[in-house]
C-alpha atoms as a PDB file:
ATOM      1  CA  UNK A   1     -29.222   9.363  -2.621  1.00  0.00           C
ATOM      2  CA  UNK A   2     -26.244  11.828  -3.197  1.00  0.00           C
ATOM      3  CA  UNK A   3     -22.779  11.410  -4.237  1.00  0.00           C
ATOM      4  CA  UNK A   4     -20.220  12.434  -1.728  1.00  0.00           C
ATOM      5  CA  UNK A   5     -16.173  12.449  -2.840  1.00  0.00           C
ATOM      6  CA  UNK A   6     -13.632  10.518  -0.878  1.00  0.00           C
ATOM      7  CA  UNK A   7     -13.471  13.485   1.989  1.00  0.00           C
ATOM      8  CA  UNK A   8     -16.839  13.560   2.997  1.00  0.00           C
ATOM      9  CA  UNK A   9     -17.647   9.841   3.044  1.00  0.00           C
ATOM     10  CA  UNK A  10     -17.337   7.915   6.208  1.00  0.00           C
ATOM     11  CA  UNK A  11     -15.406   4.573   6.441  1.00  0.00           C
ATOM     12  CA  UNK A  12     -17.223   1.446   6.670  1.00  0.00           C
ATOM     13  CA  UNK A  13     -17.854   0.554  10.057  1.00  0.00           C
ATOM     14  CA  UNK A  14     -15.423  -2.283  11.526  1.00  0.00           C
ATOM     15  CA  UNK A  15     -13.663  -2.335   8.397  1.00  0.00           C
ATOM     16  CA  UNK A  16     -10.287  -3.520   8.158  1.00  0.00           C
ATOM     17  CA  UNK A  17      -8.348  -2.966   5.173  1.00  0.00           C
ATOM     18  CA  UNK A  18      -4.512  -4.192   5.032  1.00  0.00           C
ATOM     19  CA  UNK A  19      -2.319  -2.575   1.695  1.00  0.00           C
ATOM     20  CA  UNK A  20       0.419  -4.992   1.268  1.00  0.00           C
ATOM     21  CA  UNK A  21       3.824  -4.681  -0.506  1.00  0.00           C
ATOM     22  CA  UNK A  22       7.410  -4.480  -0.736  1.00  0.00           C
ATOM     23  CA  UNK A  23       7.905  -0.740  -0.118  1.00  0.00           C
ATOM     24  CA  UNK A  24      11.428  -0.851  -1.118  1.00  0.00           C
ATOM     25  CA  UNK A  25      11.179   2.220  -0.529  1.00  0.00           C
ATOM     26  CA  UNK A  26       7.652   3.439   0.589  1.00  0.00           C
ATOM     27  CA  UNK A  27       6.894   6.460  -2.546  1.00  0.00           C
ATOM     28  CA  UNK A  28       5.065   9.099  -2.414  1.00  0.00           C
ATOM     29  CA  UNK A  29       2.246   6.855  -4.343  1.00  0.00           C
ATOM     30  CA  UNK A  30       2.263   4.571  -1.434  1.00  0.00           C
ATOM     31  CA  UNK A  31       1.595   7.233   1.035  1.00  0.00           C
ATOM     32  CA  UNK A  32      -1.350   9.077  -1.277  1.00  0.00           C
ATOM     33  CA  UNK A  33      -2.923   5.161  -1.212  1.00  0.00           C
ATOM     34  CA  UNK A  34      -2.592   5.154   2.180  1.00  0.00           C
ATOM     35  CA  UNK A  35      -4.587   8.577   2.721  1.00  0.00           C
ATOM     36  CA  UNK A  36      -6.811   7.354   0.594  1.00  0.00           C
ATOM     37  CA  UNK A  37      -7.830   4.280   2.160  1.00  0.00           C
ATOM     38  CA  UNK A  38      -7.632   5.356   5.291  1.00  0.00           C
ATOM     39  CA  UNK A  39     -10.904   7.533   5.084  1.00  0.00           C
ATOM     40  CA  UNK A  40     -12.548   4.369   3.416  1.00  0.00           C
ATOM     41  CA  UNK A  41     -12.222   2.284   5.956  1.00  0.00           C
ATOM     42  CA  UNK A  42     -12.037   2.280   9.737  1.00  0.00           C
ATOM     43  CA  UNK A  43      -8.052   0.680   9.742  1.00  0.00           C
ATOM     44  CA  UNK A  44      -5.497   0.156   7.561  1.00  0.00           C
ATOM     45  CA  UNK A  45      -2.522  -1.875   8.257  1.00  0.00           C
ATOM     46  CA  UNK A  46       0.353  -1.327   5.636  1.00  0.00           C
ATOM     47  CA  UNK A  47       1.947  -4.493   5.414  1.00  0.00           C
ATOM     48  CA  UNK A  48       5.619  -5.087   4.589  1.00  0.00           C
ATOM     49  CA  UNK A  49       5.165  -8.593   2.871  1.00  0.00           C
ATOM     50  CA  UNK A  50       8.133 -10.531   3.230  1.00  0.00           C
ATOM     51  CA  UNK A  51       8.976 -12.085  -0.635  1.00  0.00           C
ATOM     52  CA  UNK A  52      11.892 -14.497  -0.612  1.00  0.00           C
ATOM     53  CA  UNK A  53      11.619 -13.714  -4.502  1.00  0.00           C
ATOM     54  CA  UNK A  54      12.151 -10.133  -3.978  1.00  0.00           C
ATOM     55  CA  UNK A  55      15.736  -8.984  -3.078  1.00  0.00           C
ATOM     56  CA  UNK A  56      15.158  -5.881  -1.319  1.00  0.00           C
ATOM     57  CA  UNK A  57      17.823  -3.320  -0.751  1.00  0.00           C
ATOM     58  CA  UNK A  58      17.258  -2.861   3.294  1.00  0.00           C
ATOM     59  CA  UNK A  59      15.535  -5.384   5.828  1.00  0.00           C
ATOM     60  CA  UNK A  60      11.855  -5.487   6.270  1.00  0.00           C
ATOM     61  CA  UNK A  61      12.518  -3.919  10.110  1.00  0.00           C
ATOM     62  CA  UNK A  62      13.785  -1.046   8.797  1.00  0.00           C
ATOM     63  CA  UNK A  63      11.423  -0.376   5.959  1.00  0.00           C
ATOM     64  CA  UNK A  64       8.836  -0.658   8.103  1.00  0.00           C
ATOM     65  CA  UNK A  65      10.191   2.091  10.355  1.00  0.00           C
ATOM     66  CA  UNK A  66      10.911   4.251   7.031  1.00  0.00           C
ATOM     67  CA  UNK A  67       7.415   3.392   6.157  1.00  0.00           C
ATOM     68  CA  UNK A  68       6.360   4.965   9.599  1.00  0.00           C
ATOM     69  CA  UNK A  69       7.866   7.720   9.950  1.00  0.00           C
ATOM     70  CA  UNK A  70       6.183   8.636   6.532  1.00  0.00           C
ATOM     71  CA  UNK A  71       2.579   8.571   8.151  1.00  0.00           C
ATOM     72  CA  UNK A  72       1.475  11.916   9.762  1.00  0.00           C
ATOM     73  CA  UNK A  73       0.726  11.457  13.834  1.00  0.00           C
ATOM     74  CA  UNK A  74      -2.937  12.257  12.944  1.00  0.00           C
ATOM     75  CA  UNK A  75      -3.008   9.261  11.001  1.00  0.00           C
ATOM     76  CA  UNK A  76      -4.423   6.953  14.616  1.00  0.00           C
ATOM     77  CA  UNK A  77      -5.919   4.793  12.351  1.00  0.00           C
ATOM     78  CA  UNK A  78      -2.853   3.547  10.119  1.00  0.00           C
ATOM     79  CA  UNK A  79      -0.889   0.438  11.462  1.00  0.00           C
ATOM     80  CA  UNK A  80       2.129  -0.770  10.314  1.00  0.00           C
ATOM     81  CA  UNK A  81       3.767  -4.130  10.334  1.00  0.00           C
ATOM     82  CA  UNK A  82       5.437  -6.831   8.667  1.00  0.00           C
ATOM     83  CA  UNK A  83       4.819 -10.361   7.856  1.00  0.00           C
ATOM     84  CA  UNK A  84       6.364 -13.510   6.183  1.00  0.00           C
ATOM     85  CA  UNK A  85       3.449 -15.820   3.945  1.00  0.00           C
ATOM     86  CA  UNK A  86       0.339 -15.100   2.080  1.00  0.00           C
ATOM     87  CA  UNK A  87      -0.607 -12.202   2.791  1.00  0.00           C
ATOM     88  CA  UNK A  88      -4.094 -13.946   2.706  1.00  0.00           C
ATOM     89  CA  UNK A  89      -3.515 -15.761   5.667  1.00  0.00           C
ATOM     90  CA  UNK A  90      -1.607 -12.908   7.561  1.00  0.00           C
ATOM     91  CA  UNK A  91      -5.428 -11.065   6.790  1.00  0.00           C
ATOM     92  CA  UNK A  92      -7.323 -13.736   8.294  1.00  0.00           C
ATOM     93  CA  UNK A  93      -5.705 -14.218  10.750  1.00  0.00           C
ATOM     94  CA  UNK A  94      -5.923 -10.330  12.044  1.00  0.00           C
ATOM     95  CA  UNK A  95      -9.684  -9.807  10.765  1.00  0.00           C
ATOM     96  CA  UNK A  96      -9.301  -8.071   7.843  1.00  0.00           C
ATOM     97  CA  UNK A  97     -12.448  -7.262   5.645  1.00  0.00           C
ATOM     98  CA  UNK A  98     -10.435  -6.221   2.455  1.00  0.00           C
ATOM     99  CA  UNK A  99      -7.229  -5.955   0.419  1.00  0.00           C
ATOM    100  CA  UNK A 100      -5.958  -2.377  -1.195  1.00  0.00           C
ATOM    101  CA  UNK A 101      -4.285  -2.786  -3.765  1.00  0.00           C
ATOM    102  CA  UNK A 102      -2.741   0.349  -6.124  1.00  0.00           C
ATOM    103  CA  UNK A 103      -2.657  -0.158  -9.808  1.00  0.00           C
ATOM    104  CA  UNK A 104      -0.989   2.716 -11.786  1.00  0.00           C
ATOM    105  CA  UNK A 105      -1.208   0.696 -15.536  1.00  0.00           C
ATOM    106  CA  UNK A 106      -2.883  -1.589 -17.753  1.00  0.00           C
ATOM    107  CA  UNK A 107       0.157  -3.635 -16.990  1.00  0.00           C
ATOM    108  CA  UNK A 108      -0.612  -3.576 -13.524  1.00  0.00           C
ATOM    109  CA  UNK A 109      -4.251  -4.253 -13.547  1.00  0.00           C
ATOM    110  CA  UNK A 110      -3.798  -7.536 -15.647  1.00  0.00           C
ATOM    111  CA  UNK A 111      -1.009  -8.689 -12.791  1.00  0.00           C
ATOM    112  CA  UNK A 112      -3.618  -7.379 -10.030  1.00  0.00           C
ATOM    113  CA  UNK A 113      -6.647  -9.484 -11.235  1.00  0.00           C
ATOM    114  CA  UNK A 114      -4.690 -12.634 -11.237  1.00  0.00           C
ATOM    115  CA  UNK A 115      -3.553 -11.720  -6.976  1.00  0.00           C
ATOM    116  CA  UNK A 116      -7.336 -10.887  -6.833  1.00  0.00           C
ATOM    117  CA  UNK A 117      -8.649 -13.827  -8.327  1.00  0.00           C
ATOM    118  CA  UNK A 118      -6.036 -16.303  -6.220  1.00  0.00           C
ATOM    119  CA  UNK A 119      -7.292 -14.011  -2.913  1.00  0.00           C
ATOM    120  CA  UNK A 120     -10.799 -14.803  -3.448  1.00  0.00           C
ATOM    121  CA  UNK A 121     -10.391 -18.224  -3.641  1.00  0.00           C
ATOM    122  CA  UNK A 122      -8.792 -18.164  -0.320  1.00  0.00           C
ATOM    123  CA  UNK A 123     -11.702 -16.177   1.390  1.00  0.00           C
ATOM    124  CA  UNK A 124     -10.381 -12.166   0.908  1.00  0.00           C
ATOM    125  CA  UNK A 125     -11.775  -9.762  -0.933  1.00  0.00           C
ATOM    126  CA  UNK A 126      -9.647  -7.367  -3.329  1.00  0.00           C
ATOM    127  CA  UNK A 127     -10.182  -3.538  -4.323  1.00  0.00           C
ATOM    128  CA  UNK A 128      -8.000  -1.222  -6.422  1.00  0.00           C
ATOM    129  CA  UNK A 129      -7.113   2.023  -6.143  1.00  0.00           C
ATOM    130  CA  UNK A 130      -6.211   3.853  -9.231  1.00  0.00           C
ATOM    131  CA  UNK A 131      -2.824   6.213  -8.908  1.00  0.00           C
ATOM    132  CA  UNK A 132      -3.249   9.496  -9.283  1.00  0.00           C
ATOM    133  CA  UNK A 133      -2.097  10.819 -12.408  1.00  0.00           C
ATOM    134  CA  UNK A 134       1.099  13.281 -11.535  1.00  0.00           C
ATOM    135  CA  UNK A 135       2.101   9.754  -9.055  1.00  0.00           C
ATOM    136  CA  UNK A 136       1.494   6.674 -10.999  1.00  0.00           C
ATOM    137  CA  UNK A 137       4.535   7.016 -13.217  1.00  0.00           C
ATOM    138  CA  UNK A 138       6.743   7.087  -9.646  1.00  0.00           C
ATOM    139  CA  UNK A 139       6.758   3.038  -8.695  1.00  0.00           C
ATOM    140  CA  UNK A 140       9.192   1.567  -6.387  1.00  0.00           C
ATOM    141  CA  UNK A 141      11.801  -0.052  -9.133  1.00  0.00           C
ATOM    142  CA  UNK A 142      11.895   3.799 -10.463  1.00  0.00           C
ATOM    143  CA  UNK A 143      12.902   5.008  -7.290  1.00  0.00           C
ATOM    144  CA  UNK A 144      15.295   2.670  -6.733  1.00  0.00           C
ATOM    145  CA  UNK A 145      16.725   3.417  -9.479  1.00  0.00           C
ATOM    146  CA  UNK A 146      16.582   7.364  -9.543  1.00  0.00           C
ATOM    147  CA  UNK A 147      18.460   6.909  -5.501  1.00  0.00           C
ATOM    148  CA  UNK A 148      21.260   5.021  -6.601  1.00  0.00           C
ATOM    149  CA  UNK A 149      21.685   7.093  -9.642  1.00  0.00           C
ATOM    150  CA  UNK A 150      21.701  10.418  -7.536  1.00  0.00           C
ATOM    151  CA  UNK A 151      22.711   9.477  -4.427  1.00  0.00           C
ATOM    152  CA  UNK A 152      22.790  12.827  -2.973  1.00  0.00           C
ATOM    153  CA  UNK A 153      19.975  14.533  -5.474  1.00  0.00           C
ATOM    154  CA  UNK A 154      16.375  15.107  -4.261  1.00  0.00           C
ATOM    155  CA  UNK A 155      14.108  12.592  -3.013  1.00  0.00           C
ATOM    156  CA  UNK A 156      10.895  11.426  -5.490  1.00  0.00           C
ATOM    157  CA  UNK A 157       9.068  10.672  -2.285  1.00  0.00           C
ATOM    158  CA  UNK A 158       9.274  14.618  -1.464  1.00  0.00           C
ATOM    159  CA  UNK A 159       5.936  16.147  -1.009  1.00  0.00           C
ATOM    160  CA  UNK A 160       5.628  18.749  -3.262  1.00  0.00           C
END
């Protein structure tokens, strides 16, 4: 048996795979996750999960169309759409063999495993996805931040 890296290996067949979040707004992390999964599995659907906790600074409608505008046309096998609920449910419901989940700290991981543990108990499986190391110090509140602080300054979610 031989090793192959991420761009040689095929996706598992019939595979599903739905990365959930906020995106508020979608960062350049989000989008290398996306690539990334997308050659794991057969689909992805990126999933705008609804939180009444979270008070996000645009409507889900339009992050979602921020979100896709972000994924190249070559991407066919990248969905996007939104959803209000446990995101557990919103996955059964559609057929979904797996959640992708990004972690970019320690931090994160220990927050992760809890979501992964509660998601198993409710019939879905969890991976993560390490950031990349020149992305995972970008996160959403960051950007956020870094916009209203520049409003007319460069973008972090610029390729580079």
């Amino acid at each position: 048996m031989t090793a192959t890296s991420d761009r040689e290996a095929a996706p598992v067949r019939g595979s599903l795979a739905v990365y959930p979040g906020t995106f508020d707004p979608f960062t350049s992390g989000h989008r290398d996750l996306v690539a990334r999964a997308r050659v794991m599995f057969d689909r992805v659907i990126v999933l705008l999960a609804v939180n009444a906790d979270k008070q996000p600074t645009s409507e889900a409608t339009a992050r979602a169309g921020r979100v896709r505008e972000a994924m190249p046309a070559a991407w066919g096998n990248v969905e996007v759409d939104t959803s209000t609920g446990l995101t557990t449910a919103y996955c059964l419901r559609r057929g979904a063999t797996v959640i992708v989940r990004g972690v970019r700290t320690a931090a994160d991981f220990r927050y992760e495993y809890q979501l992964a543990a509660m998601n198993e108990r409710l019939g879905m499986q969890t991976i993560w996805v390490p950031s990349r190391p020149h992305l995972a110090a970008t996160s959403s509140t960051v950007a956020r931040a870094y916009r209203s602080a520049q409003p007319a300054g460069p973008s972090l979610n610029a390729e580079k």
